[in-house]
Protein backbone atom coordinates (compact mmCIF):
# COMPACT_ATOMS: atom_id res chain seq x y z
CA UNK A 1 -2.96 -21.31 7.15
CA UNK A 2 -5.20 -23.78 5.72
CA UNK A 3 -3.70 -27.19 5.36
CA UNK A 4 -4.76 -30.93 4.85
CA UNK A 5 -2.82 -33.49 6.68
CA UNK A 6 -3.24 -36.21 4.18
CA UNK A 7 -1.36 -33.83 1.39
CA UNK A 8 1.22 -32.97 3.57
CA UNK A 9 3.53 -29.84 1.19
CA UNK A 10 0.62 -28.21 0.54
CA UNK A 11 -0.38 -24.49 1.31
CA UNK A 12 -3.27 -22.44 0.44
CA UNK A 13 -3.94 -19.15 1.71
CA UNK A 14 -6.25 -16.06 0.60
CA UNK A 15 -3.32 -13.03 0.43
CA UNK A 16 -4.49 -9.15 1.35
CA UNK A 17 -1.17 -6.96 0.27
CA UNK A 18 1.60 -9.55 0.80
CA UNK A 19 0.02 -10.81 4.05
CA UNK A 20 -2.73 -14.12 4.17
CA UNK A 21 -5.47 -13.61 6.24
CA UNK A 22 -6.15 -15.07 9.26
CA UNK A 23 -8.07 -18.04 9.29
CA UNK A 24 -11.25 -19.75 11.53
CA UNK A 25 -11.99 -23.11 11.56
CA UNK A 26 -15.79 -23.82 10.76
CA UNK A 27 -17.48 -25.16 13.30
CA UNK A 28 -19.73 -26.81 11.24
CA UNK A 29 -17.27 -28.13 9.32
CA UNK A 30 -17.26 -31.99 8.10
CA UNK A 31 -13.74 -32.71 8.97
CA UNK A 32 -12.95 -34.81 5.75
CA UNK A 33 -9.77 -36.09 5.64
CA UNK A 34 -9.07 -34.79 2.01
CA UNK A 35 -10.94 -31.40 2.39
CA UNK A 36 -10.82 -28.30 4.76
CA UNK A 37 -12.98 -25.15 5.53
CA UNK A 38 -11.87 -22.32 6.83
CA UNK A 39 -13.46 -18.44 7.33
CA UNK A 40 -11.72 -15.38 6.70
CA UNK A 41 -12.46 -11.87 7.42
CA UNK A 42 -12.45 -9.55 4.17
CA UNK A 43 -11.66 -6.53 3.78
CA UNK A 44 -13.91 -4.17 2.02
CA UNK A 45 -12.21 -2.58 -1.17
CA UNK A 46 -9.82 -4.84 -1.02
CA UNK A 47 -7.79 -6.73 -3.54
CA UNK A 48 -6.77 -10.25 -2.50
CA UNK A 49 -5.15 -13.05 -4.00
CA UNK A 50 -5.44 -16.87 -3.93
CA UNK A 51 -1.72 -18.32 -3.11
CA UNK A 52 -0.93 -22.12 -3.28
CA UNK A 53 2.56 -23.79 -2.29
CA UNK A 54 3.41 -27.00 -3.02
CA UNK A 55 6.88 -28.43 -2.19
CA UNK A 56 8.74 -31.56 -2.17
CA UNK A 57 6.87 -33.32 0.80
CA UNK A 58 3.98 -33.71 -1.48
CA UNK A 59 4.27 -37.72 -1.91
CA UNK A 60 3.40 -38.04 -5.92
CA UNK A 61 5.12 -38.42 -8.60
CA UNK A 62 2.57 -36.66 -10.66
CA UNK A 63 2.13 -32.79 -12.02
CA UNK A 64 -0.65 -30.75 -10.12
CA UNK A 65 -3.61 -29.05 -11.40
CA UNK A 66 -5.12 -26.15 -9.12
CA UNK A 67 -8.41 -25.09 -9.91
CA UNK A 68 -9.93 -22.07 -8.46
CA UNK A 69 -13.57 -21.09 -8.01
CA UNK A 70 -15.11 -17.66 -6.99
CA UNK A 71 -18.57 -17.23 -5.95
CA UNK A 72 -19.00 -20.44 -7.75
CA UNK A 73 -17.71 -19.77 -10.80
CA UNK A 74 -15.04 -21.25 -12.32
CA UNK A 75 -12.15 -18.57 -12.69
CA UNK A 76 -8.77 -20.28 -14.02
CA UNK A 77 -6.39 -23.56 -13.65
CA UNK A 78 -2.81 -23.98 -13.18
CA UNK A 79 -0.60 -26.61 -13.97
CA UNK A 80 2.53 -27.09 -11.92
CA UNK A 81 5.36 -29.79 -13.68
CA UNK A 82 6.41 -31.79 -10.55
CA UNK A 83 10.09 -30.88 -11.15
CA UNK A 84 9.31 -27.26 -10.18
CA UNK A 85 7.18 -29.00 -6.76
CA UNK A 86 10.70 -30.81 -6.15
CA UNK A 87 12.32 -26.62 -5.83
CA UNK A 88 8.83 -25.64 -4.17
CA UNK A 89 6.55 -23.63 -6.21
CA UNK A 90 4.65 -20.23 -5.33
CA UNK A 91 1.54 -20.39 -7.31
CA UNK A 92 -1.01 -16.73 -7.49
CA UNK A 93 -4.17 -15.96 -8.94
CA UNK A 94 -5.15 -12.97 -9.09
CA UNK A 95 -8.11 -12.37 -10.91
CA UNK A 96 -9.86 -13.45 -13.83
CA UNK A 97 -8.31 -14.44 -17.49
CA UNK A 98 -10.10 -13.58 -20.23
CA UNK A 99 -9.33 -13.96 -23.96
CA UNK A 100 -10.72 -11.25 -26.48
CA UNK A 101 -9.74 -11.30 -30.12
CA UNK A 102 -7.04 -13.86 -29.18
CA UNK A 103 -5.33 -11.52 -26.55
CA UNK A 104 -5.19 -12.50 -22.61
CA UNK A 105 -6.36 -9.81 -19.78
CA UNK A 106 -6.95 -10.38 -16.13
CA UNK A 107 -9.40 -8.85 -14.12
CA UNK A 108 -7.49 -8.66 -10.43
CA UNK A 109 -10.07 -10.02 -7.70
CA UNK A 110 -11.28 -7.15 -5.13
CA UNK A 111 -13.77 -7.61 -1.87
CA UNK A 112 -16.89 -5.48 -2.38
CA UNK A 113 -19.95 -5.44 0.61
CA UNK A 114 -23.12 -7.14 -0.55
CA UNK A 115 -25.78 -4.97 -1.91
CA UNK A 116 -29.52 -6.49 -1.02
CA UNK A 117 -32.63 -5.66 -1.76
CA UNK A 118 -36.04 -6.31 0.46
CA UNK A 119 -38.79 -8.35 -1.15
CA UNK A 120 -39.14 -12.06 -3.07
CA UNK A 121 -36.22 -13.41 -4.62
CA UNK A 122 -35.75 -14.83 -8.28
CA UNK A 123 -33.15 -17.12 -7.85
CA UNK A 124 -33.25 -20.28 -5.72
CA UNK A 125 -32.16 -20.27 -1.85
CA UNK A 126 -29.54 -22.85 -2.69
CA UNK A 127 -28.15 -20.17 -5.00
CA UNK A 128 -26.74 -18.33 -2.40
CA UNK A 129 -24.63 -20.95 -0.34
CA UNK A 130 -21.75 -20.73 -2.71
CA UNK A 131 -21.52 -16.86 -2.41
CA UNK A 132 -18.86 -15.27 -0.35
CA UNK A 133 -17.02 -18.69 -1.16
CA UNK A 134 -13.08 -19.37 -2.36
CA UNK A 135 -12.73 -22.88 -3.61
CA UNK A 136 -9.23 -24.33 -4.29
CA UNK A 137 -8.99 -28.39 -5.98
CA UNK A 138 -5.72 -29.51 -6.53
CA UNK A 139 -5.65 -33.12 -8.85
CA UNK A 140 -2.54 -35.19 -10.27
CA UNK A 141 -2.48 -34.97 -13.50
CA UNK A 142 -0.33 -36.67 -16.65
CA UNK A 143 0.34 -36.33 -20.19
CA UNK A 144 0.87 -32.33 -20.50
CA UNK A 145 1.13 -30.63 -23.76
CA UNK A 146 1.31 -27.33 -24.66
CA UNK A 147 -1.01 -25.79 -27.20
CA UNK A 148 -1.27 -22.43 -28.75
CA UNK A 149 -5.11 -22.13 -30.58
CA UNK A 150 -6.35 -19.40 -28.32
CA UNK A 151 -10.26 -19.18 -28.51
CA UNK A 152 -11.75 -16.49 -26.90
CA UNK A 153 -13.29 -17.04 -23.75
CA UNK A 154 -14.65 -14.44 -21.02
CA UNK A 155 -15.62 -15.87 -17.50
CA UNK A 156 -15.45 -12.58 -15.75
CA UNK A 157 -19.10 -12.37 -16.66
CA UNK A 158 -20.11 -14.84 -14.42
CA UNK A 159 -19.10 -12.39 -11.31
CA UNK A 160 -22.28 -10.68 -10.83
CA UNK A 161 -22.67 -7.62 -8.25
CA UNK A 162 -26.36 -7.59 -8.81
CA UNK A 163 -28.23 -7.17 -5.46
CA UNK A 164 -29.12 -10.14 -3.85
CA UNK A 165 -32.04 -10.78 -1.48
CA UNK A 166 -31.60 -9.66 1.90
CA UNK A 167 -33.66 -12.67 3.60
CA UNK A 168 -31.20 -15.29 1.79
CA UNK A 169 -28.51 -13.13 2.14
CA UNK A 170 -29.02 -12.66 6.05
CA UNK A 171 -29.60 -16.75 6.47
CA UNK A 172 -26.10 -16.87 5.07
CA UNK A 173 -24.79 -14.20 6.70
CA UNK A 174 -23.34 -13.21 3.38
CA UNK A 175 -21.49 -9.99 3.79
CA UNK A 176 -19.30 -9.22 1.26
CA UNK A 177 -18.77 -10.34 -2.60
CA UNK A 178 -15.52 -10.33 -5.06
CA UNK A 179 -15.95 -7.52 -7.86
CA UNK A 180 -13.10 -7.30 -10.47
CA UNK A 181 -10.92 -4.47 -11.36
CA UNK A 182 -10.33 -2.78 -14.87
CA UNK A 183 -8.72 -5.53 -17.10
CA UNK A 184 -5.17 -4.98 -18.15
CA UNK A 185 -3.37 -7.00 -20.69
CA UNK A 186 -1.10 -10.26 -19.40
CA UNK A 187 0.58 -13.18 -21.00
CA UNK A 188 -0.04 -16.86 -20.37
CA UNK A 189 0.50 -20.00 -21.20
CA UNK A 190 -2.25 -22.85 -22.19
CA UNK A 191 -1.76 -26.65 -21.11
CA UNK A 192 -3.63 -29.42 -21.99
CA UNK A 193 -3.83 -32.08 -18.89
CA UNK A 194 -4.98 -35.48 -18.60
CA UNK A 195 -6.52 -36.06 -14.46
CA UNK A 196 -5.00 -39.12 -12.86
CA UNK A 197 -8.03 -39.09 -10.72
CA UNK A 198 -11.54 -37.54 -11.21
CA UNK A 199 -11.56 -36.59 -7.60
CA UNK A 200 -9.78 -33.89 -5.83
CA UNK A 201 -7.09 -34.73 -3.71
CA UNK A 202 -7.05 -31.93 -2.12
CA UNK A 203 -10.13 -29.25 -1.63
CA UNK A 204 -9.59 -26.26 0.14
CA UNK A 205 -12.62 -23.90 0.99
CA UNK A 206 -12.65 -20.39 1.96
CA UNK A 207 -15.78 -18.66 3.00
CA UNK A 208 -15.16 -14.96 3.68
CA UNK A 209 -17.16 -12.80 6.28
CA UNK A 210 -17.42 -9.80 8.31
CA UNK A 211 -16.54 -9.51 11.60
CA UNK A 212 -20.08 -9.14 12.84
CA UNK A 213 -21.24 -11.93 10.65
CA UNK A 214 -18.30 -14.50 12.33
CA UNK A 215 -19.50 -13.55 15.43
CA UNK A 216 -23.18 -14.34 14.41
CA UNK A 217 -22.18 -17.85 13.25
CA UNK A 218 -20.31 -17.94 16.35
CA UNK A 219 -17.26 -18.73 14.55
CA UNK A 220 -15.37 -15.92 16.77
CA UNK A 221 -16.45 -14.89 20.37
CA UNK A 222 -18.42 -12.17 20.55
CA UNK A 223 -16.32 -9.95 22.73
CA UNK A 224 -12.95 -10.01 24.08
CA UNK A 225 -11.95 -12.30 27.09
CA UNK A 226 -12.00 -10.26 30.13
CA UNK A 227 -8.06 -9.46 30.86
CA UNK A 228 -6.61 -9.12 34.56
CA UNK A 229 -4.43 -5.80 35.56
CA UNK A 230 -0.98 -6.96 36.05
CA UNK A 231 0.30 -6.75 39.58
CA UNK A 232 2.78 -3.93 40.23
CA UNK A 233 3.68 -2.55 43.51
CA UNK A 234 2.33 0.85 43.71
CA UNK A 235 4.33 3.50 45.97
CA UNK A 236 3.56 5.14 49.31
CA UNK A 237 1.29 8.01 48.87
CA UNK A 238 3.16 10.94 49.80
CA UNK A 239 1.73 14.29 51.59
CA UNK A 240 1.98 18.00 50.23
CA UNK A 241 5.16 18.26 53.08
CA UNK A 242 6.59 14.98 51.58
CA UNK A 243 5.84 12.83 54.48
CA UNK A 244 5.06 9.48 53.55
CA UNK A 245 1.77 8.32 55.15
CA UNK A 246 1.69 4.99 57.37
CA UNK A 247 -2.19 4.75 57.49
CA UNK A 248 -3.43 1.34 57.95
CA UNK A 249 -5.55 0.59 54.36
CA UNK A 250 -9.51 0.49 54.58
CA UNK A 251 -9.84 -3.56 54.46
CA UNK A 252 -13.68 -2.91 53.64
CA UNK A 253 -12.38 -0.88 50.59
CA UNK A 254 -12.15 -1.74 46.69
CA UNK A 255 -8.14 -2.25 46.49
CA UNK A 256 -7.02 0.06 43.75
CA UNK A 257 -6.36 -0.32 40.16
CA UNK A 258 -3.01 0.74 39.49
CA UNK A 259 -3.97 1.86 36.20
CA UNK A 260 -6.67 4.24 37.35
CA UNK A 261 -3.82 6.32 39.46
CA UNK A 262 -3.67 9.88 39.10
CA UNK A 263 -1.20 11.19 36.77
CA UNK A 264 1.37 11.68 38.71
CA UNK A 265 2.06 8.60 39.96
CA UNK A 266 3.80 7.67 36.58
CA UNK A 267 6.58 9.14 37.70
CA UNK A 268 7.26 6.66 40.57
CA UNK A 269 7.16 4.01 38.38
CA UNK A 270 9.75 2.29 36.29
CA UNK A 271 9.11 1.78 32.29
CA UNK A 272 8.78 -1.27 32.42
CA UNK A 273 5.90 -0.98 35.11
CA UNK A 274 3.98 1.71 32.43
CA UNK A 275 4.88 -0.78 29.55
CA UNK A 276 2.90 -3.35 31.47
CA UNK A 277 -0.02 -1.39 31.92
CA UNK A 278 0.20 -0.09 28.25
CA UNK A 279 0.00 -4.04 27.57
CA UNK A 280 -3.04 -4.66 29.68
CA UNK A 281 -4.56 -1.66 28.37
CA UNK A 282 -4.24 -2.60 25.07
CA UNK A 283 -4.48 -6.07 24.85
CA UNK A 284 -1.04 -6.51 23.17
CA UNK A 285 2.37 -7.31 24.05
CA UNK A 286 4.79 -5.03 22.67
CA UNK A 287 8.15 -3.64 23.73
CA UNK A 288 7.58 -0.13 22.69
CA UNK A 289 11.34 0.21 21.97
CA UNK A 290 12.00 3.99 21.19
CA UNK A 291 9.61 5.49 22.53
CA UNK A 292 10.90 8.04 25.62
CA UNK A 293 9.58 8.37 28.98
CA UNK A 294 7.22 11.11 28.21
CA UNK A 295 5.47 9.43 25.38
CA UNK A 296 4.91 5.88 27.44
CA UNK A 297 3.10 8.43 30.62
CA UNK A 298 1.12 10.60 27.54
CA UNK A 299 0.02 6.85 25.86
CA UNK A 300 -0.67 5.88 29.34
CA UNK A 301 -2.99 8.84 29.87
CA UNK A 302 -4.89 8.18 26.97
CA UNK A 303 -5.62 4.96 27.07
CA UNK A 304 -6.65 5.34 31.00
CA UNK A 305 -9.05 8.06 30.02
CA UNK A 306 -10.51 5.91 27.07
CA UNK A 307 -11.01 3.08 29.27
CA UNK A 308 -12.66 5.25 31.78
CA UNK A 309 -14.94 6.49 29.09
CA UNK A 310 -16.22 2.84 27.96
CA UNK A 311 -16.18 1.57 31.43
CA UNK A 312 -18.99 4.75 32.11
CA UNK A 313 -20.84 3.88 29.02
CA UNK A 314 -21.08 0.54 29.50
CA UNK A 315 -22.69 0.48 33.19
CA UNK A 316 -25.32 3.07 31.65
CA UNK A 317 -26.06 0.52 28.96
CA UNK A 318 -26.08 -1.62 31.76
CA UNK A 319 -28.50 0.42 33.85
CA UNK A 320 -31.03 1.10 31.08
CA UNK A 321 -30.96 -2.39 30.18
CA UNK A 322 -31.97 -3.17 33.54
CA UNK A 323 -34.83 -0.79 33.56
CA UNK A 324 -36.13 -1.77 30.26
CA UNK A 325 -35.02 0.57 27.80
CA UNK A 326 -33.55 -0.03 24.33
CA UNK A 327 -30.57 1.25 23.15
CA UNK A 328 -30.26 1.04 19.41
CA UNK A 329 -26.74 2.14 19.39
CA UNK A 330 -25.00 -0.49 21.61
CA UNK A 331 -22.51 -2.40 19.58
CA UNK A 332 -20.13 -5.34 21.20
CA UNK A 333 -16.93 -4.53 19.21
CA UNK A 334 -14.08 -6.73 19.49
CA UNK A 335 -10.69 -6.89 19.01
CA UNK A 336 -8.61 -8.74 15.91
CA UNK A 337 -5.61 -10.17 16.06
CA UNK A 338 -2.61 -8.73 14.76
CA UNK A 339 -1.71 -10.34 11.63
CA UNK A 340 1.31 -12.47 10.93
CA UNK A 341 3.33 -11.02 8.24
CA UNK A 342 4.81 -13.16 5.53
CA UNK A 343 6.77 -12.71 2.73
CA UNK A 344 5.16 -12.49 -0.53
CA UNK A 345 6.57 -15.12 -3.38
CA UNK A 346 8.04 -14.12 -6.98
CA UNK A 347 4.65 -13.65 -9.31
CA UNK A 348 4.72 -16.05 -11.60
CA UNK A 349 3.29 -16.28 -15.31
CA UNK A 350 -0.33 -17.02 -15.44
CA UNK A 351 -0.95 -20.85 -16.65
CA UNK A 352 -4.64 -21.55 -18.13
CA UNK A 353 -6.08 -25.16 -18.16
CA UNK A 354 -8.54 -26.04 -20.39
């Protein structure tokens, strides 16, 4: 999770149904000491949530103010009392407040895939570097008082899902965009703040991309490390007659893959031999507790064959690569890690700051 060792107690983390996303560090990043920048990988259709924790190791004897940004427009504050920092406090936005005829409704946030169009754009190119963007600025802040004179005030029409310019939109390797959701009615609270400082002590940006647009910033690899068979002691072959066969091995030979054995040799190995292969197969590391002895040789099977299948496809890439010829359907695809899960805090009441 994104953190800033300078505000030490302090979490922020984009949320995707109970579980934060996992995070890249920006390569290109400035590495200020108050301020961090991280990628994510959205999920299109998606609703997400913005989730900051602050707790008693935050040195200050001052409330907090969060302020969150979308796309570059400002969304909604919060304003934490330091008393409830001292019990550590679970603070979630979800979408946008607005205030109609003196009533509150929220908008939740959702991802949505970028719609672009070909030709000149209208807006400038600098326009575009604060899409696909979650901002998070947390300040001290004094002297709250609550106040009741609710004005009405709509921000949700600053989230725009017009289509955007596919030359900008391909130098940023924008991807994806936040859309809102039906508004429903919600209750909040208003809070009048006075900043301690005008600067942020803490900034924490999120810029959200696809999978194929981290790799193109080369913020992830673009394939999969290469993984090594694990080494298990295969059997003697045995004859038709049952005879085990003594014959010196070929040393000019390719040694064999344990994993490429014909079926039956599953059954002369132990489970956890056919776990370990399932592993390498896979790319995971897993138990598979419950699963019987026929289901580990059928999972086995499959993922053999499947290899076997991308293995052939690959050289023949491979080969017409080699003799020239394009192939517009070759795709690298890569593997994402499995995410950590984490238990989702108590919702709490939305807080506006003015």
């Amino acid at each position: 999770m994104a953190v800033i060792e300078s505000a030490p107690g302090v979490q922020v983390q984009v949320v995707v149904d109970g579980n934060p996303l996992e995070e890249y560090d920006d390569p290109d990043s400035s590495r200020a000491p108050d301020a961090v920048t991280v990628y994510i990988e959205p999920i299109s259709g998606k609703n997400f949530e913005i989730r900051t924790i602050l707790d008693k190791h935050l040195p200050t004897g001052h409330d907090v103010s969060v302020l969150v940004s979308v796309d570059s427009v400002h969304v909604t504050g919060k304003h934490i009392p330091r008393h409830k920092i001292e019990s550590s406090r679970i603070s979630t936005v979800k979408g946008i407040i607005d205030i109609i005829g003196g009533a509150a409704i929220q908008s939740s946030f959702r991802f949505s895939d970028v719609q672009t169009f070909e030709g000149a754009a209208s807006a400038r190119k600098d326009a575009y570097k604060v899409l696909g963007q979650i901002e998070v600025q947390l300040h001290f802040s004094k002297n709250a008082r609550k106040f009741w004179n609710r004005l009405d005030r709509i921000r949700s029409s600053g989230i725009s899902q017009a289509a955007i310019s596919a030359k900008h939109a391909g130098r940023e390797s924008l991807s994806h965009r936040t859309s809102l959701d039906e508004p429903t009615k919600t209750k909040c609270s208003y809070w009048k703040t006075e900043r301690v400082d005008e600067k942020a002590f803490s900034t924490f940006i999120f810029r959200y991309r696809s999978v194929q647009s981290l790799r193109s910033l080369q913020v992830i690899s673009r394939s999969p490390p290469p993984t090594k068979a694990p080494a298990i002691e295969m059997p003697k072959s045995e004859h038709i007659d049952g005879t085990s066969s003594d014959r010196s091995p070929d040393p000019t030979s390719r040694p064999a893959d344990p994993s490429r054995s014909p079926q039956g040799v599953w059954k002369a190995l132990s489970d956890e031999d056919i776990k370990a292969l399932l592993n390498h197969h896979t790319g995971q590391t897993s138990t598979r507790d419950g699963l019987r002895r026929t289901e580990l040789e059928a999972l086995l099977n499959h993922h053999r064959s499947t290899d076997e299948v991308i293995e052939s496809g690959t050289t023949k890439i491979k080969r017409e690569l080699d003799q020239g010829v394009d192939n517009d359907d070759f795709k690298v695809i890569g593997e994402r890690k499995k995410k950590r899960k984490d238990v989702p805090g108590k919702d709490h009441r939305i807080i506006e700051l003015d």
